[in-house]
Every structure is written in C-alpha cells, then in structure tokens.
Protein backbone atom coordinates (compact mmCIF):
# COMPACT_ATOMS: atom_id res chain seq x y z
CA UNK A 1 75.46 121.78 58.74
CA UNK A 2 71.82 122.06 60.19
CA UNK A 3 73.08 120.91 63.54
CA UNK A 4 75.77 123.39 63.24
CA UNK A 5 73.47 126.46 62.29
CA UNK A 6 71.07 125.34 65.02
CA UNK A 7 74.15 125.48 67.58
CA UNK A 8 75.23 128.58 66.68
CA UNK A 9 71.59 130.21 67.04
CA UNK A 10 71.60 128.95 70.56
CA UNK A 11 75.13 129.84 71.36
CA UNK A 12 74.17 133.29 73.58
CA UNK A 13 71.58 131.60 75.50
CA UNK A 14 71.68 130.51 78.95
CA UNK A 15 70.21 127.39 79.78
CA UNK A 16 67.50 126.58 77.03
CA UNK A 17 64.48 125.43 77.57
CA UNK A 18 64.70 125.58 81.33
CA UNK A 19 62.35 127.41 83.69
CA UNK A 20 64.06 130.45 85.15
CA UNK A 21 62.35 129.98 88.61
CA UNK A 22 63.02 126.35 88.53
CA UNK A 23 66.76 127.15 87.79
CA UNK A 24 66.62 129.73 90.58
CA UNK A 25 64.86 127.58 93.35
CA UNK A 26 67.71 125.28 92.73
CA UNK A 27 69.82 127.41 93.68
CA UNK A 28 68.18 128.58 96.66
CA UNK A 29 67.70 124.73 97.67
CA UNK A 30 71.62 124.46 97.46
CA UNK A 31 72.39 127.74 99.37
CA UNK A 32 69.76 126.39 102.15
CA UNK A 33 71.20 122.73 102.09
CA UNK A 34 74.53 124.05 103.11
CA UNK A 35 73.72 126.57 105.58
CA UNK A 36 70.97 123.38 107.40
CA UNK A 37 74.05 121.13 107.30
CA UNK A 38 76.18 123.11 108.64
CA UNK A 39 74.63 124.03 111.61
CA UNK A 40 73.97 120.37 111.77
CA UNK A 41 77.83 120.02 111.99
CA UNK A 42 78.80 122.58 114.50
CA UNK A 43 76.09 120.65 116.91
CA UNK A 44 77.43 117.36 116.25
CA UNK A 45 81.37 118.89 116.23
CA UNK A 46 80.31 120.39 119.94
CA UNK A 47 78.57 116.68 120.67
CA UNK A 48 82.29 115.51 119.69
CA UNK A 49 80.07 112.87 117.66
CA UNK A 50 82.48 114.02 114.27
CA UNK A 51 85.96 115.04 114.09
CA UNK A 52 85.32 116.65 110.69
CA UNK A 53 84.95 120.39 110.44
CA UNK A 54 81.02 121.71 109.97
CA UNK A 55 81.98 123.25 106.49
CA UNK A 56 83.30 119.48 104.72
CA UNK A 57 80.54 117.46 106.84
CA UNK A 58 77.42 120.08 104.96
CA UNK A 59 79.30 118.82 101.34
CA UNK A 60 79.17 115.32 102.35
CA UNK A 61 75.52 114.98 103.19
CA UNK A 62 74.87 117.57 100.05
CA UNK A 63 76.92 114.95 98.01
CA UNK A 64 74.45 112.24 99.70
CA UNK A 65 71.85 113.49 96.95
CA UNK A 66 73.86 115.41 94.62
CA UNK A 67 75.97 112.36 93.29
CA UNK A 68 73.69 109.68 92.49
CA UNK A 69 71.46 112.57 90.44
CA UNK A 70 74.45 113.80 88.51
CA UNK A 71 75.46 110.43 87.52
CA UNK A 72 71.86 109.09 86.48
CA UNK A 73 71.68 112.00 84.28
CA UNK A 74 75.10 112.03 82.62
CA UNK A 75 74.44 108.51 82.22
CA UNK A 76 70.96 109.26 80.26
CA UNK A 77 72.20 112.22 78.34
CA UNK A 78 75.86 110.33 77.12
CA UNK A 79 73.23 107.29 75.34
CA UNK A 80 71.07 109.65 73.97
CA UNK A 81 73.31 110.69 71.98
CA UNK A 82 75.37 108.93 68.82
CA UNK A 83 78.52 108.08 69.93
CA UNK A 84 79.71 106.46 66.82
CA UNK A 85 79.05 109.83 64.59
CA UNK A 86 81.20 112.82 65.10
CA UNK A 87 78.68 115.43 64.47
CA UNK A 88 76.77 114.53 67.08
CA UNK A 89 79.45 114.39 69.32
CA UNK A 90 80.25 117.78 68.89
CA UNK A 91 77.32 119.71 67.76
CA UNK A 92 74.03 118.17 69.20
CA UNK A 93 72.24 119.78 72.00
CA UNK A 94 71.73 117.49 75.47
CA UNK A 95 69.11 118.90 77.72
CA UNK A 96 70.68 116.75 80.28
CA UNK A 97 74.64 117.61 79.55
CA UNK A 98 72.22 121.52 80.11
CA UNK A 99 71.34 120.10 83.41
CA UNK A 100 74.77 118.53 84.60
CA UNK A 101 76.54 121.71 84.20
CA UNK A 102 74.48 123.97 85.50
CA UNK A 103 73.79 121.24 88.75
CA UNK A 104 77.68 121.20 89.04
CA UNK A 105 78.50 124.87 88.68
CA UNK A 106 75.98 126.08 91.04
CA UNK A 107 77.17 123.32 93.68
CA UNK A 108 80.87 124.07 92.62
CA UNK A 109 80.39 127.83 93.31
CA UNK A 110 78.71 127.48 96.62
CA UNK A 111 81.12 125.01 98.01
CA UNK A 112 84.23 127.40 96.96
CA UNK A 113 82.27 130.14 98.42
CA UNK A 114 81.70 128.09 101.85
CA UNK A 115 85.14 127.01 101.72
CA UNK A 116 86.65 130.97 101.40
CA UNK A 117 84.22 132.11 104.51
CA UNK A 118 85.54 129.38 106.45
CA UNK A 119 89.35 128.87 105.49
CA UNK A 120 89.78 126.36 108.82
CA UNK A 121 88.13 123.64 106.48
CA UNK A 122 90.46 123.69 103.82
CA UNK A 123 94.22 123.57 105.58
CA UNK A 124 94.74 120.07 104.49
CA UNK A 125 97.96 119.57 101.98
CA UNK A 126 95.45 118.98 98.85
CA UNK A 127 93.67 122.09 99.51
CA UNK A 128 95.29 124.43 96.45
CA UNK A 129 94.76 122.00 93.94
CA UNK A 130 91.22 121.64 94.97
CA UNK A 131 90.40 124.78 94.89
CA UNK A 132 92.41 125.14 90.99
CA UNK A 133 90.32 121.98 90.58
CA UNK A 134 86.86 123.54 91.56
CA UNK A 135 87.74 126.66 89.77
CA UNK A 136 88.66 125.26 86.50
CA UNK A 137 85.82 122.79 86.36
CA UNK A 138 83.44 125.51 87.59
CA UNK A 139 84.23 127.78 85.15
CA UNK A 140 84.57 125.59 82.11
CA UNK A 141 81.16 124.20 82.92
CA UNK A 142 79.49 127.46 83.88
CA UNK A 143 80.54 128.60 80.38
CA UNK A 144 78.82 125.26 78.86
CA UNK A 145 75.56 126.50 80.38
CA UNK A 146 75.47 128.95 77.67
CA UNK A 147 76.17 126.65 74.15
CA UNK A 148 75.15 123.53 72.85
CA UNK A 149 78.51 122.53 71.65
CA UNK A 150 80.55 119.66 72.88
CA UNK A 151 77.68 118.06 74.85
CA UNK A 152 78.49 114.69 74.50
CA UNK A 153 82.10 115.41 76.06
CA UNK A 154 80.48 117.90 79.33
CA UNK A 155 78.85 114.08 79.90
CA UNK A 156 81.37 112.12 79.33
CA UNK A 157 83.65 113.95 82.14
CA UNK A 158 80.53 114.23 84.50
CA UNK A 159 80.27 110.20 84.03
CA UNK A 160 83.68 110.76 86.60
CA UNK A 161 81.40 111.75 89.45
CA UNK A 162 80.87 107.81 90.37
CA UNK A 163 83.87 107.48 91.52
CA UNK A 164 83.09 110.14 94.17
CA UNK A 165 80.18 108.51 95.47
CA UNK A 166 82.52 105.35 97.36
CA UNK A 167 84.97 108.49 98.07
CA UNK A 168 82.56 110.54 100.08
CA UNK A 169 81.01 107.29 101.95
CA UNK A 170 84.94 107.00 102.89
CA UNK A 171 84.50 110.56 104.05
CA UNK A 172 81.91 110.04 106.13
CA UNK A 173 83.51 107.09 107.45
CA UNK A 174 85.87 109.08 108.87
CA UNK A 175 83.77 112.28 109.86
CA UNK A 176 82.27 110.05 112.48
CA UNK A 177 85.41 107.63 113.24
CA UNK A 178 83.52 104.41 112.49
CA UNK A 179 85.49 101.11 113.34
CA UNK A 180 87.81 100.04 110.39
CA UNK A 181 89.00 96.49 112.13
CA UNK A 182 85.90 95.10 113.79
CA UNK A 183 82.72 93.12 111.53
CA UNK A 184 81.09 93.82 110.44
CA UNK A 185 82.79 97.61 109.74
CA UNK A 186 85.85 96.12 108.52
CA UNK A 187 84.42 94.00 106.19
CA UNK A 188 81.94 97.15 104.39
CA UNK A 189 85.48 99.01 104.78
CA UNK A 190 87.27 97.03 102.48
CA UNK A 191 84.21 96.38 100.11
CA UNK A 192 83.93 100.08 99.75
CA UNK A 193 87.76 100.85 99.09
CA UNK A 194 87.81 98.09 96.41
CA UNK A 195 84.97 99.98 94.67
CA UNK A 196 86.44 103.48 95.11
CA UNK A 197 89.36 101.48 93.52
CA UNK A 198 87.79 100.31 90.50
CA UNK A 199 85.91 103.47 90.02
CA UNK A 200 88.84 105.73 90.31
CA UNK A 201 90.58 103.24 87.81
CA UNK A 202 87.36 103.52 85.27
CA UNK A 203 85.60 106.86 85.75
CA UNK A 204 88.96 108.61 86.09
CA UNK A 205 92.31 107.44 84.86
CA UNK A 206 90.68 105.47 81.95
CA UNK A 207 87.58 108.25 81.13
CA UNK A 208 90.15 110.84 81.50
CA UNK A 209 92.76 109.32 78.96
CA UNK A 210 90.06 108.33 76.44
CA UNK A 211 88.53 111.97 76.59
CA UNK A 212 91.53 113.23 74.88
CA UNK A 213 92.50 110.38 72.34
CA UNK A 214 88.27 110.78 71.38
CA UNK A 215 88.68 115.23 71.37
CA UNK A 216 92.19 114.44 69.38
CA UNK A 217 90.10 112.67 67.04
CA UNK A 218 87.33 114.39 66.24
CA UNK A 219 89.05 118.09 66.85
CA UNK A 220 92.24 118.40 65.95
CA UNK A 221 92.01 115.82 63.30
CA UNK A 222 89.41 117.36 61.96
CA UNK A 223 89.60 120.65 60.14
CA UNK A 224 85.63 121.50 60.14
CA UNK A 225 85.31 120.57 63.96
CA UNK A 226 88.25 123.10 64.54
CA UNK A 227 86.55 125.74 62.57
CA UNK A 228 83.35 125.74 64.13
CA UNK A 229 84.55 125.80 67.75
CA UNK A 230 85.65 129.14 69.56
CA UNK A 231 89.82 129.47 70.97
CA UNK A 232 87.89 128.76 74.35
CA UNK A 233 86.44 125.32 73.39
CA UNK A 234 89.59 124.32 71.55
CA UNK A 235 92.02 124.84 74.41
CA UNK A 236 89.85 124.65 78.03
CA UNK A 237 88.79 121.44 77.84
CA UNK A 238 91.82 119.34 77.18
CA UNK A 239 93.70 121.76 79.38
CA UNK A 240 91.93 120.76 82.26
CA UNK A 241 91.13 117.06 81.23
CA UNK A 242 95.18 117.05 81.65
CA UNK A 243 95.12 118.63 84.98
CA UNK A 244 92.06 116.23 86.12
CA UNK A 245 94.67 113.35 84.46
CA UNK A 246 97.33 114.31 86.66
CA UNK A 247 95.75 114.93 89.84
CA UNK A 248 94.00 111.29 89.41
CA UNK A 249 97.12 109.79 88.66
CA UNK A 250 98.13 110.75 92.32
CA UNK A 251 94.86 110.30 93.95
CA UNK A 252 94.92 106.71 92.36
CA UNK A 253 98.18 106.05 93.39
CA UNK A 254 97.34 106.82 97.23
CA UNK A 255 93.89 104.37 96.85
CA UNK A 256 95.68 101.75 95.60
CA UNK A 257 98.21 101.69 98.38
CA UNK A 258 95.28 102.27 100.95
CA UNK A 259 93.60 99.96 99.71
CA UNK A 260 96.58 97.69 99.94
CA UNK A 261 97.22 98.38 103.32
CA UNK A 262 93.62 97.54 104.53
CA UNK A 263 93.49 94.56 103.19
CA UNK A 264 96.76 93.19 103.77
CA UNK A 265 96.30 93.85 107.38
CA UNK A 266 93.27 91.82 107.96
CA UNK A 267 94.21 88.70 108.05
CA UNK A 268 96.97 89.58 110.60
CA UNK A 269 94.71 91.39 112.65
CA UNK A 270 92.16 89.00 112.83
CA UNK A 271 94.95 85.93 113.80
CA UNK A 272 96.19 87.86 116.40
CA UNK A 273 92.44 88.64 118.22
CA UNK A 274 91.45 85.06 117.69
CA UNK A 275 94.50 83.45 119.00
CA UNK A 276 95.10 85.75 122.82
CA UNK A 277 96.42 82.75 124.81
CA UNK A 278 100.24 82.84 123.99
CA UNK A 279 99.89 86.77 124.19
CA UNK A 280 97.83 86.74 127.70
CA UNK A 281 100.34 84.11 128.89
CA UNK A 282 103.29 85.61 128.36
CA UNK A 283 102.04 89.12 129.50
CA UNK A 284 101.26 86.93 132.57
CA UNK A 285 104.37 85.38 133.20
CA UNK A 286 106.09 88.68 132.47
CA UNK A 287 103.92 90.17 135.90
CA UNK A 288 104.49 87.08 138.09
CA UNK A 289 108.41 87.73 137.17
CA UNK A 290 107.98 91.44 137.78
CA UNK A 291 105.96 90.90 140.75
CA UNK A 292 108.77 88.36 142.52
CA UNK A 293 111.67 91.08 141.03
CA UNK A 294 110.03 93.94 143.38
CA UNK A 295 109.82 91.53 146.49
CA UNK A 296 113.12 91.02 146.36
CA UNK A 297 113.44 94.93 148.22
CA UNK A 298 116.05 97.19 147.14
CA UNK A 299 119.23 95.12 146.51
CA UNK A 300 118.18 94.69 142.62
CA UNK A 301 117.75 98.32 142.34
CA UNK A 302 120.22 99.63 139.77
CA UNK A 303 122.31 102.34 140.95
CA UNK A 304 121.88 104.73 137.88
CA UNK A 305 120.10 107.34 137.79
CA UNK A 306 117.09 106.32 135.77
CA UNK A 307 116.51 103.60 138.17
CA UNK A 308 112.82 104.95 139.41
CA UNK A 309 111.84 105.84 135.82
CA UNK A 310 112.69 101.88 135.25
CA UNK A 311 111.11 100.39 137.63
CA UNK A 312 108.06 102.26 137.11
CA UNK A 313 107.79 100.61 133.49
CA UNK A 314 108.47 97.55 134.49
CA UNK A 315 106.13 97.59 138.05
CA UNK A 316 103.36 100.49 137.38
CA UNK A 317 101.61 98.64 140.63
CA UNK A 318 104.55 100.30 142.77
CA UNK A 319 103.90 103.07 144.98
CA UNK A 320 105.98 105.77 144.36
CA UNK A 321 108.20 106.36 147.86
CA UNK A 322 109.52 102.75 147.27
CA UNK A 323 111.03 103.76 144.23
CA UNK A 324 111.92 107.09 145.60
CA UNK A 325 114.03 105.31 148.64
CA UNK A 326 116.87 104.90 146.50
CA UNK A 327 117.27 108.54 145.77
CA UNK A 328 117.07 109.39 148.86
C-alpha cells in the first residue's frame, strides 16, 4: 500500500528527479543530431556514395548511439527491480524505465516530425504501419513520463530495442551498397542476419508474447492491480503490445526467409567463382562457333525478319551494314 500511495503522489509529475535543463539539452542534442546528419546525407546522396534518402540515413547514424544506450539502461532498470513480486512490478518507481521513455519519445517525436517534412523518405510499402507504430509507442511512452506505474513493463518492451541494433547495421549496409557475396562482406553479412534473427525471435516475438501472459497475470487476474490503474493503463499497453505482436510476426517471417536465402546461396555462389574453367570454356567454344558461323557470309542468314536482331546476339563483334545487307 506504501508503494501504491507513493505512486499516486507522483502520478502528475513529469519526469522526477530529473534536471529540467538536462532534459531540455537532450532534446536540443537530438534536434541538432538530425539536422548535422542530414546534411551529411544530402552531400553523400549528391556524392552518389548512398542510395538511401538524407532523412532515413540521419536515423541510422542517430540509432548508432541511441540503441546501445537504450538497451544498457532497460537492461539496468528491468534487474533492479523484483521480478518475482507483483507489487513491484506494477507499482515501483525506475529512474531508468523515467529515462527510457522519455529518451524514446523525444527521438520518436523528432523522427515522425522529420519524416512528415520530408514525405519522399517514407513511400516504402511499410510506411503506414510505421508511422501507427511510432505514434502508438510515442504516445504510450510519452504518457509514462508522467507516472511511476508499470515500470517494470515500459522496460521490459524497451529490452525489444536489441533487436534493432543488427537491423539498422543491415540498414546501413544497404545505404551504402556494401558487397553481400564477396569476403570478407559476405561472411559479416550472414553473421549479422543470423543475429537480427535470433534477436527478432527473443526481443520480439518471445518478449512480446510473454508481456501479455505476465500483464494477464498480474492485471486482470488481479482485482487490486485493476483498481489502482487508470482505463488508460489497463487498455494501451496490451493494445499495442498486440499490434507490436503482429507486425513482428511479419517482420520475422520476412528475416527468416532472408536469412534463408543468403545463406543458402553461398555455397552455390562460391562453387561457381572457384570452379570458371567449364564456364570460360564453353563461353569459348560458343565464340569460335559463332565466329566460323559469320565467315560463312550471307547464305546462313535466315530469311525472317528478325534476322539482324539475331545475329547481333549471337555476333555483337559484327558491324552493323553486314547485318543490314540482307534487308537491303
């Protein structure tokens, strides 16, 4: 009951026992970390050194950062806290879980904000759910900033972010078109999809599930947990755990048969680059015929009318008014 009373005291504060001007200059840092990047991007995009628009190429590098700190402190705050007694599960105060939402809603809100002045970035077919993604999140978290409640679940969702550390080095990957099939690229290719893999599998489809068998528990099992928690952290939360179950389910399923694909197609690729002979021979023989077909002169040309647009497949070294002459 003490933790409960001490909850509700804090419930119409924002952010606790943190600095305003700290919480401010964070902001600022994020604002001016997008706008550097960016800039960054639309030299590089002009350099044609990325094929990724300026807008997704600032997040990236932001992410470069942003990821790793989000995850070391959901991972602090989430064993810091009792995970084997209810009450503390969903009425102790986390300065960290504090930290993690506000860290996420203030990057959340600038990215959707980026994305909306520049709507070129975001025409690829995930976009809307993205955006519903960003939204939700943002909004449940922003909200978080302001009670103590439910701490121990805001860090148990952030603990997700890992698996978006392998996904934006994929990202990158692509922003500047590195070499999937050549070592040693292929080889850090494959390592990192097989992590993004595992960490999808883990941090998302598993966290995700276990969320809402652990809020079933100790919520709606639970008369005095139910009591003490407004409509909006009743409902919010496992609505959009749901969503974020979904839209994993379908991101995993696309991984797993990338992943598939890249590794499958190794071991092909790599017997048919260390084996060129019968290729290179038979491309060779293939000329010399070709070579002995056009000395023959015009008797073997066929008499349709494609007859030019043949040859010139099969002898490119042809000059053109020899395979006109036929026409003509």
């Amino acid at each position: 009951n003490g933790k409960m009373t001490a909850s509700r005291q804090l419930e119409l504060h924002f952010m606790p026992g943190e600095d305003r001007v700290t919480l401010l200059g964070v902001v600022v840092a994020f604002v001016l970390a997008y706008a550097t990047f960016h800039v960054c991007g639309v030299y590089l995009k002009k350099m044609q050194l990325i094929v990724e628009h300026p807008v997704n190429l600032a997040d990236m590098i932001v992410n470069i950062v942003y990821l790793p700190l989000i995850c070391f402190l959901a991972t602090r705050g989430f064993f810091t806290i009792d995970i084997q007694d209810r009450q503390e599960r969903m009425f102790t105060y986390n300065q960290d879980a504090m930290r993690v939402m506000f860290l996420y809603t203030t990057k959340t809100t600038i990215r959707t904000i980026h994305l909306l002045l520049f709507p070129s970035a975001n025409q690829h077919s995930n976009a809307l759910r993205l955006m519903l993604h960003h939204v939700l999140s943002g909004g449940i978290y922003g909200y978080g900033c302001f009670t103590p409640r439910m701490h121990f679940f805001a860090l148990l969702d952030a603990l997700c972010e890992f698996s978006a550390i392998p996904l934006n080095v994929l990202y990158l990957w692509r922003s500047f078109e590195l070499p999937k099939d050549k070592l040693p690229f292929n080889l850090f290719y494959i390592i990192n999809g097989v992590i993004l893999w595992l960490t999808y599998l883990i941090f998302r489809v598993l966290l995700f599930s276990g969320w809402l068998i652990m809020y079933y528990q100790d919520v709606w099992s639970h008369k005095s947990s139910w009591e003490n928690i407004n409509n909006f952290e009743r409902y919010m939360g496992a609505l959009a755990n749901v969503f974020l179950l979904i839209l994993s389910l379908g991101w995993f399923a696309v991984i797993t048969k990338g992943l598939l694909k890249a590794v499958g197609c190794q071991l092909p690729c790599q017997l048919r680059t260390s084996a060129p002979s019968y290729a290179s021979e038979k491309s060779n023989a293939k000329n010399v015929r070709n070579g002995r077909q056009a000395s023959e002169g015009l008797g073997q040309f066929s008499t349709n009318n494609d007859s030019g647009v043949g040859l010139r497949k099969r002898n490119p070294g042809l000059s053109k008014e020899l395979i006109d002459h036929k026409h003509n």
